[in-house]
Protein backbone atom coordinates (compact mmCIF):
# COMPACT_ATOMS: atom_id res chain seq x y z
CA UNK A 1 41.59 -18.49 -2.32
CA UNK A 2 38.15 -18.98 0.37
CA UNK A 3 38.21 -15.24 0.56
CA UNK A 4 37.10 -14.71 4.86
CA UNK A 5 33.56 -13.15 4.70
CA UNK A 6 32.76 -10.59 7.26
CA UNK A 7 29.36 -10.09 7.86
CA UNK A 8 28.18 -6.45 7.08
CA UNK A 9 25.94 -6.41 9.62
CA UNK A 10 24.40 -8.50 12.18
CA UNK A 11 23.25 -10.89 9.71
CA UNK A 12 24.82 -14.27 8.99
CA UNK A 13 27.18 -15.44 7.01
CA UNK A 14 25.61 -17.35 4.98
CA UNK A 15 23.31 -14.47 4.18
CA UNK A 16 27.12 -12.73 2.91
CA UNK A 17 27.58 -16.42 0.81
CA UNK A 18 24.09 -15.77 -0.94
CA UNK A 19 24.89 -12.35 -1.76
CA UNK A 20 28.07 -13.50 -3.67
CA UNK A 21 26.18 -16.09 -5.54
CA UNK A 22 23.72 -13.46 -6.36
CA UNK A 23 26.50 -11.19 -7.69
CA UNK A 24 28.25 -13.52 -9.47
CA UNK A 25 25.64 -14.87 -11.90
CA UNK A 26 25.65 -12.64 -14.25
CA UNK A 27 28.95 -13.48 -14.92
CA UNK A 28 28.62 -17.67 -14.22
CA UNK A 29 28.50 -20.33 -17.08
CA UNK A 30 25.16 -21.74 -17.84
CA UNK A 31 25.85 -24.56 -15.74
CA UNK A 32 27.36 -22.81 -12.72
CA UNK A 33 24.04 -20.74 -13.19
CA UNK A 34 21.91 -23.38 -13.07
CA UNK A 35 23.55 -24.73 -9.76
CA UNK A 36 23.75 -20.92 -8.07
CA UNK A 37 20.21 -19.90 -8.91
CA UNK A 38 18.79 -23.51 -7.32
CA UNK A 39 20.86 -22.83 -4.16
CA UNK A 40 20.17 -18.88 -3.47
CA UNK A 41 16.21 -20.78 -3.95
CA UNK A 42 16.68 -23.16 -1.26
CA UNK A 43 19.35 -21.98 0.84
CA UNK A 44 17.38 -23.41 3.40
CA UNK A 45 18.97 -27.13 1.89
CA UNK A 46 22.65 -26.35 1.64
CA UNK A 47 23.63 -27.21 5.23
CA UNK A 48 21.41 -30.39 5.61
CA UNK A 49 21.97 -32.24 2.55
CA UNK A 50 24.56 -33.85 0.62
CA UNK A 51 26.64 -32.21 -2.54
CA UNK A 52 25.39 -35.62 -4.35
CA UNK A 53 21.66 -35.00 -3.50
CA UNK A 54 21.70 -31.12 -4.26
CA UNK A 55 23.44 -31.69 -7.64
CA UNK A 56 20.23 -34.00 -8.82
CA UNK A 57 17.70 -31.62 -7.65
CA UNK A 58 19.63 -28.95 -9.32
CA UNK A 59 20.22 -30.85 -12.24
CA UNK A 60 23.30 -30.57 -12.31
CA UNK A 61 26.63 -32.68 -11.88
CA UNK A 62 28.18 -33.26 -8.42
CA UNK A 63 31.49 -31.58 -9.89
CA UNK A 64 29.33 -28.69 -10.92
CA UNK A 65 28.63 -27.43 -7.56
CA UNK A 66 32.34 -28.08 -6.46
CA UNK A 67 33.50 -25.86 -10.25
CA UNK A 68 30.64 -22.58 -8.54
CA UNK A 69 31.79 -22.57 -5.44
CA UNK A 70 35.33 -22.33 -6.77
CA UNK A 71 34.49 -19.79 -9.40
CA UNK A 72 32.76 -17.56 -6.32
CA UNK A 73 36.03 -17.68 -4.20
CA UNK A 74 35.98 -20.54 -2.13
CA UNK A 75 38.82 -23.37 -2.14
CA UNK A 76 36.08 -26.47 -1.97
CA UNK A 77 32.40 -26.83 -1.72
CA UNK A 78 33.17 -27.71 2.25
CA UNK A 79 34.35 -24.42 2.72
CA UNK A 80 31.39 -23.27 0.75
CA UNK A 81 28.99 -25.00 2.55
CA UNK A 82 30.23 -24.18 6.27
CA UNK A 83 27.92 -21.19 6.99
CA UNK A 84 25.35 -23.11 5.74
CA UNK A 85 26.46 -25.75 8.41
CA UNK A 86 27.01 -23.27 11.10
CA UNK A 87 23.21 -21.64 10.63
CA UNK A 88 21.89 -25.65 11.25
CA UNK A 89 24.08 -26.25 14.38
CA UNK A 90 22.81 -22.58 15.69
CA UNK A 91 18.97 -23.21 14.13
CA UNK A 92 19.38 -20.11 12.45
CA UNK A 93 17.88 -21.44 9.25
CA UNK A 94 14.13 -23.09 9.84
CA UNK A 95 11.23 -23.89 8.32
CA UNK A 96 7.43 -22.87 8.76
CA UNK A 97 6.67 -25.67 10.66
CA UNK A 98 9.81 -24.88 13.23
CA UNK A 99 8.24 -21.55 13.71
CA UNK A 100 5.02 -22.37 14.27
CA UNK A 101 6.36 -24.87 17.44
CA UNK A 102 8.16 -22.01 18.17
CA UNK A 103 5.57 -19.55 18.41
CA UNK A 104 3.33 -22.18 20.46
CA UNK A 105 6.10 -22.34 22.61
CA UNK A 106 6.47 -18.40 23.46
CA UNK A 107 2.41 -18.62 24.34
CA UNK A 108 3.55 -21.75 26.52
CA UNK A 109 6.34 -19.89 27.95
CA UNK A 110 4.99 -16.20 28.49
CA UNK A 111 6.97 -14.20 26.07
CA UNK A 112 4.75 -12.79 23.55
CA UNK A 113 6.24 -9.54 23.96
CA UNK A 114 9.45 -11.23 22.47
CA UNK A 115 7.52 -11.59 19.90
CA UNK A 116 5.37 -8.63 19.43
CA UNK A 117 9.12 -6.63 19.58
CA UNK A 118 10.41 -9.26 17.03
CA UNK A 119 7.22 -8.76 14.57
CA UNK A 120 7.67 -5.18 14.90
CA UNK A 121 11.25 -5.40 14.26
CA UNK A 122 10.64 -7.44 10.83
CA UNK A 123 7.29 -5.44 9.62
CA UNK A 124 10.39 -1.95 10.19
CA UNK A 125 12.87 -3.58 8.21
CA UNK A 126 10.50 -4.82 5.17
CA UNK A 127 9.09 -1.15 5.12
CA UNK A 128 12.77 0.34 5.20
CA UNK A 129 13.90 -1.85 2.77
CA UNK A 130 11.10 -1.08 0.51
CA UNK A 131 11.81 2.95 0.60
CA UNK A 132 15.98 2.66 0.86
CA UNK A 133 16.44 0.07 -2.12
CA UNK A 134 13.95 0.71 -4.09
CA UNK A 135 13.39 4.59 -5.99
CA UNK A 136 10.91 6.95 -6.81
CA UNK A 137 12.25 6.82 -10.99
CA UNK A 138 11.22 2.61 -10.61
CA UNK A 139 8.17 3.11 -9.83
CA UNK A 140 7.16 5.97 -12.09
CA UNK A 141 8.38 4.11 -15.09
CA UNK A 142 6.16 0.77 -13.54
CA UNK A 143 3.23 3.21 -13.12
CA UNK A 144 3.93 4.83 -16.51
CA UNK A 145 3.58 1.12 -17.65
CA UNK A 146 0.62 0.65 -16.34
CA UNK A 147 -1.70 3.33 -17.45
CA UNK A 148 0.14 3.37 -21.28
CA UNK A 149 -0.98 -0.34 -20.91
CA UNK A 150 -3.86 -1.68 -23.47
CA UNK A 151 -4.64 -4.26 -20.38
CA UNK A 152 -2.75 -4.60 -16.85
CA UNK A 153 -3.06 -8.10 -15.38
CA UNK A 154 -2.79 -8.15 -11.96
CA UNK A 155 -1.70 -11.78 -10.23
CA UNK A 156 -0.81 -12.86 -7.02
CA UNK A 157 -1.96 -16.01 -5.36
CA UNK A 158 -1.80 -17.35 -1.70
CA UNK A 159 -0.58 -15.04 0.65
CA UNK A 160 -0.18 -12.51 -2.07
CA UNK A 161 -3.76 -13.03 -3.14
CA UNK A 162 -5.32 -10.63 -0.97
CA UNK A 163 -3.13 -7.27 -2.08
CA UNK A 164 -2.77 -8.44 -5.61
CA UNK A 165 -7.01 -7.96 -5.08
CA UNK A 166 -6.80 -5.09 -3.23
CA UNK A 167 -4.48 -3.32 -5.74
CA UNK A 168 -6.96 -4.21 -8.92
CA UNK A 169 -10.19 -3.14 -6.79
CA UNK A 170 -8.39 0.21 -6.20
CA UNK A 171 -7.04 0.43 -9.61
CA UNK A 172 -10.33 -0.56 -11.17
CA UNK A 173 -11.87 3.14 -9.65
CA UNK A 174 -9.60 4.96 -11.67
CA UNK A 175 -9.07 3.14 -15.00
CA UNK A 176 -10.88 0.63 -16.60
CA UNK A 177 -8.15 -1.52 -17.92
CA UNK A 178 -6.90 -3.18 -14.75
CA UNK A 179 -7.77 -6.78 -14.06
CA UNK A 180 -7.03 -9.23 -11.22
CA UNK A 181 -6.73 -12.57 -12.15
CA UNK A 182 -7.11 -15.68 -11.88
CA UNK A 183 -10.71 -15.17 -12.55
CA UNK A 184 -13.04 -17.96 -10.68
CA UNK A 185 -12.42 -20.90 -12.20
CA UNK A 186 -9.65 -20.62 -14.02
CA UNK A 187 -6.15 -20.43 -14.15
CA UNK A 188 -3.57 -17.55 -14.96
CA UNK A 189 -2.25 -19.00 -17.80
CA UNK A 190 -5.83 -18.98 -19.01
CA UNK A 191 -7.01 -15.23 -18.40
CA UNK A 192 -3.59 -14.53 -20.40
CA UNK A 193 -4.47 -16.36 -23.70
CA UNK A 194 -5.47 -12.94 -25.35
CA UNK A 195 -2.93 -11.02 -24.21
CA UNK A 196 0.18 -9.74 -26.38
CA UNK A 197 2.53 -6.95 -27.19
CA UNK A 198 0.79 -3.48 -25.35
CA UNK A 199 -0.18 -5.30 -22.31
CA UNK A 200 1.28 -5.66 -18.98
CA UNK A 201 1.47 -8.56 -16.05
CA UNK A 202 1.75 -7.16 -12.48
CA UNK A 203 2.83 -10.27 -10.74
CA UNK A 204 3.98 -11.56 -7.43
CA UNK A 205 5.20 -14.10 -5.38
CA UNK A 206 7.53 -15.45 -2.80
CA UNK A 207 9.48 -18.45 -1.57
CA UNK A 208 8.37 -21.02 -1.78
CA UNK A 209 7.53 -19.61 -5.87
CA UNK A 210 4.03 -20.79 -6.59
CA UNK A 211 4.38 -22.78 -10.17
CA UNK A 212 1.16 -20.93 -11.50
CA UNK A 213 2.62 -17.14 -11.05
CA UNK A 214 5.85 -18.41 -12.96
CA UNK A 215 4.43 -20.16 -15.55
CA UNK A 216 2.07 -16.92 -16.29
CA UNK A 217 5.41 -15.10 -16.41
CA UNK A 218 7.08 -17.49 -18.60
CA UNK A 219 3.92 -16.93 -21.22
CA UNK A 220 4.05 -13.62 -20.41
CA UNK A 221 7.14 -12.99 -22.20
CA UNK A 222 6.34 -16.09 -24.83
CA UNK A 223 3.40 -13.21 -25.88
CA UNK A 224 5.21 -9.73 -25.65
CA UNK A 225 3.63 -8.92 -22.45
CA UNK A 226 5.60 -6.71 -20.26
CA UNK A 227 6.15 -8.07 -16.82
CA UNK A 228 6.49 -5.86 -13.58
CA UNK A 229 7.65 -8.54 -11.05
CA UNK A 230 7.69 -8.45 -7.31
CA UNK A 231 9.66 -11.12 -5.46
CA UNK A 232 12.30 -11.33 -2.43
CA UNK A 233 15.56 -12.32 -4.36
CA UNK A 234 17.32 -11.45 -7.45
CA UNK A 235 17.13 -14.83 -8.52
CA UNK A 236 13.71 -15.12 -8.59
CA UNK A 237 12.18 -17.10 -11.78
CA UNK A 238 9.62 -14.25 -11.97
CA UNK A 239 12.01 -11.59 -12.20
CA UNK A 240 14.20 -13.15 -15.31
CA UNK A 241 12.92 -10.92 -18.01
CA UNK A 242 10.85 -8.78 -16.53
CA UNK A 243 11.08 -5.01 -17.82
CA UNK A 244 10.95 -3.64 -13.78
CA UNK A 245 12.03 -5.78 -11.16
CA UNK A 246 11.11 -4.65 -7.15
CA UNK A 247 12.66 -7.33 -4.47
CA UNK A 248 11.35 -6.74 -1.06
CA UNK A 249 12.05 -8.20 2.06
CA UNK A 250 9.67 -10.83 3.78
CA UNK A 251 10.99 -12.38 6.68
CA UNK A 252 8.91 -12.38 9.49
CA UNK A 253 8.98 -14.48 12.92
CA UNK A 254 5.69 -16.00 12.32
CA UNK A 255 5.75 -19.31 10.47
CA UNK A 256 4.04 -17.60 7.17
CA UNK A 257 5.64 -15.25 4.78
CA UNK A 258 5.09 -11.39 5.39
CA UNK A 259 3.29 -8.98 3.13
CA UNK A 260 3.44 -5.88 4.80
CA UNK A 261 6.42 -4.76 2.50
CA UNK A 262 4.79 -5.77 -0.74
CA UNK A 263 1.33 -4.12 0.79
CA UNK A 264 3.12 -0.89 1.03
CA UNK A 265 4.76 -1.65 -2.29
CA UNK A 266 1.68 -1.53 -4.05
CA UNK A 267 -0.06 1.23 -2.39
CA UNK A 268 2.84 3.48 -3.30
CA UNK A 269 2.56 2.50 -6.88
CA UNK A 270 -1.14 3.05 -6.75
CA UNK A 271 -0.51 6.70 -5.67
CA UNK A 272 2.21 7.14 -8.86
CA UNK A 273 -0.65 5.58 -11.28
CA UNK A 274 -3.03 7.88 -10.27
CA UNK A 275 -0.84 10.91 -10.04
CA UNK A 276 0.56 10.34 -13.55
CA UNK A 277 -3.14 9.67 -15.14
CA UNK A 278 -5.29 12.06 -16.95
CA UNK A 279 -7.73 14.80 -15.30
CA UNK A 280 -10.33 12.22 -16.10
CA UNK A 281 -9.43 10.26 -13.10
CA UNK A 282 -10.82 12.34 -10.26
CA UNK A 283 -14.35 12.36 -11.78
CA UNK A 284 -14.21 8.42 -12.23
CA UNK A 285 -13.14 7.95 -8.71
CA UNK A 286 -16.03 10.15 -8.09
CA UNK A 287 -18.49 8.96 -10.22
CA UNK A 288 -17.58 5.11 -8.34
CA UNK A 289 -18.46 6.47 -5.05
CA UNK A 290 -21.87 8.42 -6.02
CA UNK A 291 -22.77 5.31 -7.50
CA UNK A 292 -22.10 3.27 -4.37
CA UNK A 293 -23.56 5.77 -2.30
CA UNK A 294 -26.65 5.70 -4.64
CA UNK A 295 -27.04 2.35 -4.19
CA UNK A 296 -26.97 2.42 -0.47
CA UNK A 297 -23.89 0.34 -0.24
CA UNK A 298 -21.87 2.65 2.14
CA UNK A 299 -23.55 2.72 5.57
CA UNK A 300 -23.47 6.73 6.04
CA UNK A 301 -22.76 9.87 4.16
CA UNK A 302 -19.32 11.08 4.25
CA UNK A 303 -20.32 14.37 1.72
């Protein structure tokens, strides 16, 4: 069996290894699931810890992980778990804190344009990703969504925060029945009490999963609410469920998670919501600037 994996691009192995897992799920027991979707989470784990350890964060048995990688084409878990070694022994797999010594150390050492070609590199591929896996039909049917929509809740917290905001505040100047949350003071799971069947949840968010964005998901769907989830892997716990799924790419050499993929994301879906709605749009985007300009909130007159 341990089919050879050949790397489709320049990309590790192990990246090949998660790709399997990802394709095989579907098709996995429960259990084999359950042990998969922890380990395309924290691939980050697999090399550096012990089948023993991994099987009780899983929750899972020891024999478990040894039954997946078996069922995926490998003759052992050791032969499953090499790349995983291999990435450690190269430090092709590290954490924030790595790259932020890292990054210290290029000021220390006088590459920054290392990194400036690196960043630009990244911010390319997140952008082609976006546009090559993703199609125009997804996001008109998530736009449709949106505007049929009796309420669209629009979440996304840490780094996401910002174009979650950005997306609602845009939104908001068109139609009147998109929402950011979580409002001040609350939490999301609160701002979604009243919502049911005929509403939608825009939401967001990226390794490591913040618990508050899943568990609005996981009500969500307890309520009929239609999710439109954007995350960076298939196994995602937001994207389990949700009615249109968008997985973008976030990698980035900077020791915090990239959004310039899921900025672009949303901007593009902005333009299909506002192409798809009613005449009645231009005249409330217009009416919201008069009024600004009215009230002397916009510096100068761009009439």
């Amino acid at each position: 069996m341990n089919k050879t994996i050949v790397p489709s691009s320049a990309e590790p192995v192990s990246e090949e290894v998660l790709k399997r897992l990802v394709a095989e799920l579907p098709a996995l027991t429960p259990e084999l699931k359950k042990a998969a979707a922890y380990l395309v989470e924290n691939p980050n784990t697999i090399g550096v810890t012990s089948m023993r350890e991994l099987a009780t964060n899983a929750g899972v048995k020891p024999n478990t992980l040894v039954r997946m990688a078996r069922a995926v084409g490998f003759d052992s878990y050791e032969a499953f778990r090499e790349p995983f070694r291999q990435d450690v022994r190269s430090g092709g797999r590290e954490n924030f804190q790595d790259r932020a010594r890292w990054l210290q150390s290029l000021g220390r050492g006088g590459k920054m344009a290392g990194l400036y070609a690196e960043t630009a590199r990244a911010a390319i591929s997140g952008i082609e990703h976006l546009y090559t896996q993703n199609d125009a039909a997804s996001l008109q049917a998530a736009a449709d969504a949106v505007l049929k929509a009796r309420s669209t809740y629009v979440l996304g917290v840490g780094v996401a925060h910002a174009p979650a905001e950005n997306f609602a505040y845009l939104a908001s100047m068109a139609v009147d029945t998109v929402q950011s949350i979580p409002r001040s003071g609350s939490l999301p799971t609160d701002d979604l009490a009243r919502a049911g069947q005929g509403d939608v949840l825009l939401a967001m968010t990226f390794k490591p999963y913040r618990w508050e964005v899943v568990e609005a998901v996981k009500l969500a769907h307890e309520q009929g609410v239609a999710v439109i989830g954007f995350s960076d892997s298939p196994a995602s716990p937001i994207l389990h469920g949700a009615a249109h799924q968008f997985i973008l790419e976030t990698d980035s050499p900077q020791f915090f998670t990239s959004t310039v993929a899921l900025t672009a994301m949303l901007e593009t879906l902005m333009g299909f919501v506002i192409a798809a709605a009613g005449d009645d749009v231009v005249a409330n985007i217009e009416r919201f600037h008069k009024r600004r300009h009215e009230l002397g909130i916009y510096c100068w007159n761009d009439d």
